[in-house]
C-alpha atoms as a PDB file:
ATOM      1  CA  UNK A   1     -33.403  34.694 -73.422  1.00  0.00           C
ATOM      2  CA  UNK A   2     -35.163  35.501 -70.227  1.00  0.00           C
ATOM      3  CA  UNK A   3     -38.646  34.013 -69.314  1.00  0.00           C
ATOM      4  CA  UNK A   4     -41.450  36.759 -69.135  1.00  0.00           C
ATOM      5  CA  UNK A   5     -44.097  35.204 -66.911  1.00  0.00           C
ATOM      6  CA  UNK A   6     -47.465  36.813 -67.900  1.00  0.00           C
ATOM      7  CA  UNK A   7     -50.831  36.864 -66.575  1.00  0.00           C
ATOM      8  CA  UNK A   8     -53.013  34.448 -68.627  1.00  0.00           C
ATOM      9  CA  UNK A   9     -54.990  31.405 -68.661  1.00  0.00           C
ATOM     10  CA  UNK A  10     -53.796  29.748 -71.279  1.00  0.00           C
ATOM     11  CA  UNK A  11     -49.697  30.701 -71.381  1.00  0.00           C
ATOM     12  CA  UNK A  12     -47.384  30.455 -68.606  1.00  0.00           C
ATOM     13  CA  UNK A  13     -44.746  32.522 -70.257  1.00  0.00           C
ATOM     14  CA  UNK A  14     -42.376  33.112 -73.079  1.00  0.00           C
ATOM     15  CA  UNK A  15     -38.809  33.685 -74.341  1.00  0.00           C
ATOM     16  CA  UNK A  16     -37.392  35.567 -76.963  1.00  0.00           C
ATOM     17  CA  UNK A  17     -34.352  35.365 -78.304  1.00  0.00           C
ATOM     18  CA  UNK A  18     -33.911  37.977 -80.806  1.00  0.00           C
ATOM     19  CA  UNK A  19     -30.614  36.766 -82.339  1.00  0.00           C
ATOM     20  CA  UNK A  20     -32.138  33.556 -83.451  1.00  0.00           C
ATOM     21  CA  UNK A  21     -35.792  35.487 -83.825  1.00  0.00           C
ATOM     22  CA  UNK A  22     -37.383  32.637 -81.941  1.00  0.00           C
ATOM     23  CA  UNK A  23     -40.333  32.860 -79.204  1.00  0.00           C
ATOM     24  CA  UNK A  24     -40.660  30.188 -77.124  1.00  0.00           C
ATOM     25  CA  UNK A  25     -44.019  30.199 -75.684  1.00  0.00           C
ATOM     26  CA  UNK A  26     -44.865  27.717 -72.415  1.00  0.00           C
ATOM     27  CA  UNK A  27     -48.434  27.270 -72.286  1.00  0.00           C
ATOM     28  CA  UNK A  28     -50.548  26.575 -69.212  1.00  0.00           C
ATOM     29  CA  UNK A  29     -51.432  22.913 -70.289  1.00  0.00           C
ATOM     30  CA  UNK A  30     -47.539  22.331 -69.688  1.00  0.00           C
ATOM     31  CA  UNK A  31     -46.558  21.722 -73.671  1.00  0.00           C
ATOM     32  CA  UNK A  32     -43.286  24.192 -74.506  1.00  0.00           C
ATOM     33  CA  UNK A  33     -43.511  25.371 -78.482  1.00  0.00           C
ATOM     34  CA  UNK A  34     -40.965  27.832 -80.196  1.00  0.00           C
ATOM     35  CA  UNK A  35     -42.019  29.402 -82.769  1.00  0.00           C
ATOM     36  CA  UNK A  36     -39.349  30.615 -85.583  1.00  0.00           C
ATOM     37  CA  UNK A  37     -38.755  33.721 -87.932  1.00  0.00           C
ATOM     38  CA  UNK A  38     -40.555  35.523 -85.246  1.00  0.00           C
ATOM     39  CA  UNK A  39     -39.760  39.323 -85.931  1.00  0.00           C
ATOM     40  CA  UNK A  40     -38.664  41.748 -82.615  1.00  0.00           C
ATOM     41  CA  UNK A  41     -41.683  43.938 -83.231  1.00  0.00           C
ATOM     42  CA  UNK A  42     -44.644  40.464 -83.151  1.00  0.00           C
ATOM     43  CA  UNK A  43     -42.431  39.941 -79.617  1.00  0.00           C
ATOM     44  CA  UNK A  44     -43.402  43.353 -78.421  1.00  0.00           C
ATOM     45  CA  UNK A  45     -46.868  43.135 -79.910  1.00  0.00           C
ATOM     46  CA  UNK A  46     -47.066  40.069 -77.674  1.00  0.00           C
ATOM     47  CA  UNK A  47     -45.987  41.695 -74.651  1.00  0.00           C
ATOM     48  CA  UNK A  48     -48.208  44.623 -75.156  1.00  0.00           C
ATOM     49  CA  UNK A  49     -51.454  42.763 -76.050  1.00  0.00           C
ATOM     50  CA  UNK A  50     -54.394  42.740 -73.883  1.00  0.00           C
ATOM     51  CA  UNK A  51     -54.950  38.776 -73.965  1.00  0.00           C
ATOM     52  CA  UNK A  52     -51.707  37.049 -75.040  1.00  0.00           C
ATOM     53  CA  UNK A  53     -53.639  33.746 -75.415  1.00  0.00           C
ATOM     54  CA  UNK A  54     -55.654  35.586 -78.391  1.00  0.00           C
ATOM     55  CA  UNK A  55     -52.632  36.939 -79.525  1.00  0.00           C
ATOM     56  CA  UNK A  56     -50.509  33.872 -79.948  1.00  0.00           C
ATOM     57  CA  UNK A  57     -53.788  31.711 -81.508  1.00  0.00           C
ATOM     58  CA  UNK A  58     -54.289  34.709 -83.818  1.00  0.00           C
ATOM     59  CA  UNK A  59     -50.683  35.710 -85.125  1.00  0.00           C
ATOM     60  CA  UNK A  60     -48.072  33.455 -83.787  1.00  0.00           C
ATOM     61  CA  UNK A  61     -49.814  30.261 -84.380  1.00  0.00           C
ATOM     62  CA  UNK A  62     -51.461  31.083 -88.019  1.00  0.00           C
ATOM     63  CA  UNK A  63     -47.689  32.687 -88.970  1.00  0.00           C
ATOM     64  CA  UNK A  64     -44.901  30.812 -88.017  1.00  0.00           C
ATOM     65  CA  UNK A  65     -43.380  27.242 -88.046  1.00  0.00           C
ATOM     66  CA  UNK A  66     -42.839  25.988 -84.841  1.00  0.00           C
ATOM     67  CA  UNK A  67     -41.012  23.162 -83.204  1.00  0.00           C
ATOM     68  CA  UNK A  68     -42.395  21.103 -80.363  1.00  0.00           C
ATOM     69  CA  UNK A  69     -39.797  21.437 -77.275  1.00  0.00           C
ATOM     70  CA  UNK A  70     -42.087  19.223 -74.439  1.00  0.00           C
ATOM     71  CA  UNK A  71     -45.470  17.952 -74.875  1.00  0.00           C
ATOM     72  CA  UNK A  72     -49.019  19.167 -73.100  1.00  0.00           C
ATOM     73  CA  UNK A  73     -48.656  17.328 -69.478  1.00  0.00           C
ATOM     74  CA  UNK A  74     -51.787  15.563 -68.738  1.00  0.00           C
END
């Protein structure tokens, strides 16, 4: 996996790792999610979308099971 750093307010950047279809997504309030059973093509979608953060609350988040890797900093 290799971070893509991506202009947006609300995420930082993400990782995909193909192999194991899982996204991790780093959001700007600090918390680290990855998301699993993420297909290559919803990756690309991601990369290609005009706001990611719109993206990710509209697809990633209402589609796939996700695991909490570091909680929101406050």
């Amino acid at each position: 996996m290799a971070r893509e750093y991506v202009d947006s307010t609300s995420i930082d950047w993400f990782d995909f790792d193909a192999r194991a279809r899982a996204l991790e997504i780093a959001y700007a309030s600090g918390g680290v999610y990855r998301y699993w059973d993420v297909p290559p093509r919803v990756c690309d979608q991601l990369r290609a979308a005009e706001s990611k953060g719109r993206f990710v609350n509209e697809i990633i988040k209402t589609r796939y099971r996700y695991t909490r890797v570091r909680p929101p900093q406050r």
